[in-house]
N, C-alpha and C. Protein backbone atom coordinates (compact mmCIF):
# COMPACT_ATOMS: atom_id res chain seq x y z
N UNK A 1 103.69 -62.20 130.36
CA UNK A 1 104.76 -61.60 131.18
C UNK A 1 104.26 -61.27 132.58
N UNK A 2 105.08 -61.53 133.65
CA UNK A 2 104.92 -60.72 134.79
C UNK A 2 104.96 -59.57 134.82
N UNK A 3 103.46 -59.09 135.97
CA UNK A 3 103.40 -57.80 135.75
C UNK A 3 103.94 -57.28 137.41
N UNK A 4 104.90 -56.23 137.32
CA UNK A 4 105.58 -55.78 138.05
C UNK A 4 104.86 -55.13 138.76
N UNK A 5 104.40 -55.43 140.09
CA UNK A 5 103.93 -54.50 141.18
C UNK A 5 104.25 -53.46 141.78
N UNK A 6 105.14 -52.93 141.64
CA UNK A 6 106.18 -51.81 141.59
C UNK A 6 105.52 -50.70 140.95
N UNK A 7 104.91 -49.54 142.04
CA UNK A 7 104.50 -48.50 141.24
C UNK A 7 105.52 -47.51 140.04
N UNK A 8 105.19 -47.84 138.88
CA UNK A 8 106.12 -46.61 138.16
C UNK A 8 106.42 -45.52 138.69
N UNK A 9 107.47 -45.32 138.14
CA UNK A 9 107.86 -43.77 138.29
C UNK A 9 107.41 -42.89 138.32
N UNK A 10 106.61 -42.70 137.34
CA UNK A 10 105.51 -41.81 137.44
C UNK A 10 104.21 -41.84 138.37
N UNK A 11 103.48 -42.76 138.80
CA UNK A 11 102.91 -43.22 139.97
C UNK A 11 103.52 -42.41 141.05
N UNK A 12 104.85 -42.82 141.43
CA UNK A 12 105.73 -42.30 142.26
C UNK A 12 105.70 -40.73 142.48
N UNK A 13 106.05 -40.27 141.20
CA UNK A 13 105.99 -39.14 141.33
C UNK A 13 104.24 -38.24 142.00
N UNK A 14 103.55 -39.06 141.49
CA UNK A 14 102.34 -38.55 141.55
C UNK A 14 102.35 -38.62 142.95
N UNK A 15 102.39 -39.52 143.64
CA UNK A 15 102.13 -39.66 145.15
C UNK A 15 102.97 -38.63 146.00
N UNK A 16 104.49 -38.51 145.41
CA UNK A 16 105.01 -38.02 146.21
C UNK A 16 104.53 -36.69 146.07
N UNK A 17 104.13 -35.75 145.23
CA UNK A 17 103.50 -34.66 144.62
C UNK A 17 102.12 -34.12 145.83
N UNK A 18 101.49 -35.49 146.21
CA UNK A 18 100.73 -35.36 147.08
C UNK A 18 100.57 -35.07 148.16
N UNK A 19 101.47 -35.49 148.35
CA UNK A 19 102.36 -35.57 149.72
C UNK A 19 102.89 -34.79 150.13
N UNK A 20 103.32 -33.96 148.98
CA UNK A 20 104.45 -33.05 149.41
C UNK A 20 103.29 -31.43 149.63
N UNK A 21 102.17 -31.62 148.99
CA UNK A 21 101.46 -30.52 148.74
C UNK A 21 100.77 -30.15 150.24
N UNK A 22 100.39 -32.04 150.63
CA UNK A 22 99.56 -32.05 151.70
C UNK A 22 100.57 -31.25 153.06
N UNK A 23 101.86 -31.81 153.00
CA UNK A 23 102.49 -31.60 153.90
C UNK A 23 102.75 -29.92 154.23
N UNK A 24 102.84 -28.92 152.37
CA UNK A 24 103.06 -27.80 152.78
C UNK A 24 101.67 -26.89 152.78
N UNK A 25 100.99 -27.26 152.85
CA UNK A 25 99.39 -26.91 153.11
C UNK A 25 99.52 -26.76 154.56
N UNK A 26 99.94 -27.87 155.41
CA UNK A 26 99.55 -28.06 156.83
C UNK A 26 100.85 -26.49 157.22
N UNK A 27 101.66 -26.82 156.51
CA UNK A 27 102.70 -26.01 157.01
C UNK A 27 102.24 -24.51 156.87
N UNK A 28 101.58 -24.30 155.74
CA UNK A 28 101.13 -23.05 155.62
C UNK A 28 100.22 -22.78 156.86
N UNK A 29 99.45 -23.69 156.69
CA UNK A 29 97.97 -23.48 157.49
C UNK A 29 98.55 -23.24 159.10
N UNK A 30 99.91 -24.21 159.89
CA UNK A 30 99.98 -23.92 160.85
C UNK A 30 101.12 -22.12 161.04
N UNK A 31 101.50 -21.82 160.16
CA UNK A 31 102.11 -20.88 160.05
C UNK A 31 101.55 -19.38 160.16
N UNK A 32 99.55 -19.75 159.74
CA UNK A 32 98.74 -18.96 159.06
C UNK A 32 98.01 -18.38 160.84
N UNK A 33 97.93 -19.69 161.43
CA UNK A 33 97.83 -20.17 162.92
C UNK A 33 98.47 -19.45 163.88
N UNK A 34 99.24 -19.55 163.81
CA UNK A 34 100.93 -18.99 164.45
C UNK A 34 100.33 -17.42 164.71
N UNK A 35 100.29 -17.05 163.25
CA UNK A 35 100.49 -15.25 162.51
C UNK A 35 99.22 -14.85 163.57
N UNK A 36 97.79 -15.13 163.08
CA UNK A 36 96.98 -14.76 164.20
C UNK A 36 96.82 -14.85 165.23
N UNK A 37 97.45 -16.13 166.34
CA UNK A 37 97.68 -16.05 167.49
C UNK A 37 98.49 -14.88 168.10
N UNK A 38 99.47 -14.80 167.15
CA UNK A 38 100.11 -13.46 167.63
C UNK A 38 99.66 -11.91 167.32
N UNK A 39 98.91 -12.42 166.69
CA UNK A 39 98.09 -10.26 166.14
C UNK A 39 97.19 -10.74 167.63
N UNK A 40 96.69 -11.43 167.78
CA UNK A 40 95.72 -11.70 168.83
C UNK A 40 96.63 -11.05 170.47
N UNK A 41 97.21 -12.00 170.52
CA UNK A 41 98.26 -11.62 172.04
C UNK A 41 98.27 -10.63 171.60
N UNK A 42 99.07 -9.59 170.48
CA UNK A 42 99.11 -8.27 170.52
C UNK A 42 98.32 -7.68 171.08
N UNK A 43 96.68 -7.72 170.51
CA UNK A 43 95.92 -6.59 170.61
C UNK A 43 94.94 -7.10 171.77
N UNK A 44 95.27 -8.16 173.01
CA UNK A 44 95.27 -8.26 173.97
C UNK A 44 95.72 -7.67 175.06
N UNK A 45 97.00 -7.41 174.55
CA UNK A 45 97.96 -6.82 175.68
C UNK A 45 98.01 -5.24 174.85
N UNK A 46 97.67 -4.91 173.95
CA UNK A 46 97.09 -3.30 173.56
C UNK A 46 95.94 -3.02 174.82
N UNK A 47 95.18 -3.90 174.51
CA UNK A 47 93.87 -3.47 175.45
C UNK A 47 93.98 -3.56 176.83
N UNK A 48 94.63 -4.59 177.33
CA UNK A 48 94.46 -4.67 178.21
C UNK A 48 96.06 -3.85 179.23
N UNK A 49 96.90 -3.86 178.52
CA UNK A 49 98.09 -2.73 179.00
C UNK A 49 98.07 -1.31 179.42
């Protein structure tokens, strides 16, 4: 029989799983980014105000 090159479904799922983790990792991480840039400006303009 021909074998179908077509990742299964499950394949599928797996990748997209990956993907989706990688993507909300970055999201966290730039969010995490964000949060301390701004305690930072804060206690910039504490000190220096």
């Amino acid at each position: 029989p021909l074998v179908d090159p077509r990742p299964t479904a499950d394949e599928l799922a797996e990748h997209f799983k990956e993907h989706i983790m990688l993507r909300y990792q970055k999201y966290t991480y730039d969010c995490n980014v964000e949060m301390e840039f701004k305690i930072l400006l804060q206690k910039e303009k504490e000190k220096g105000g």
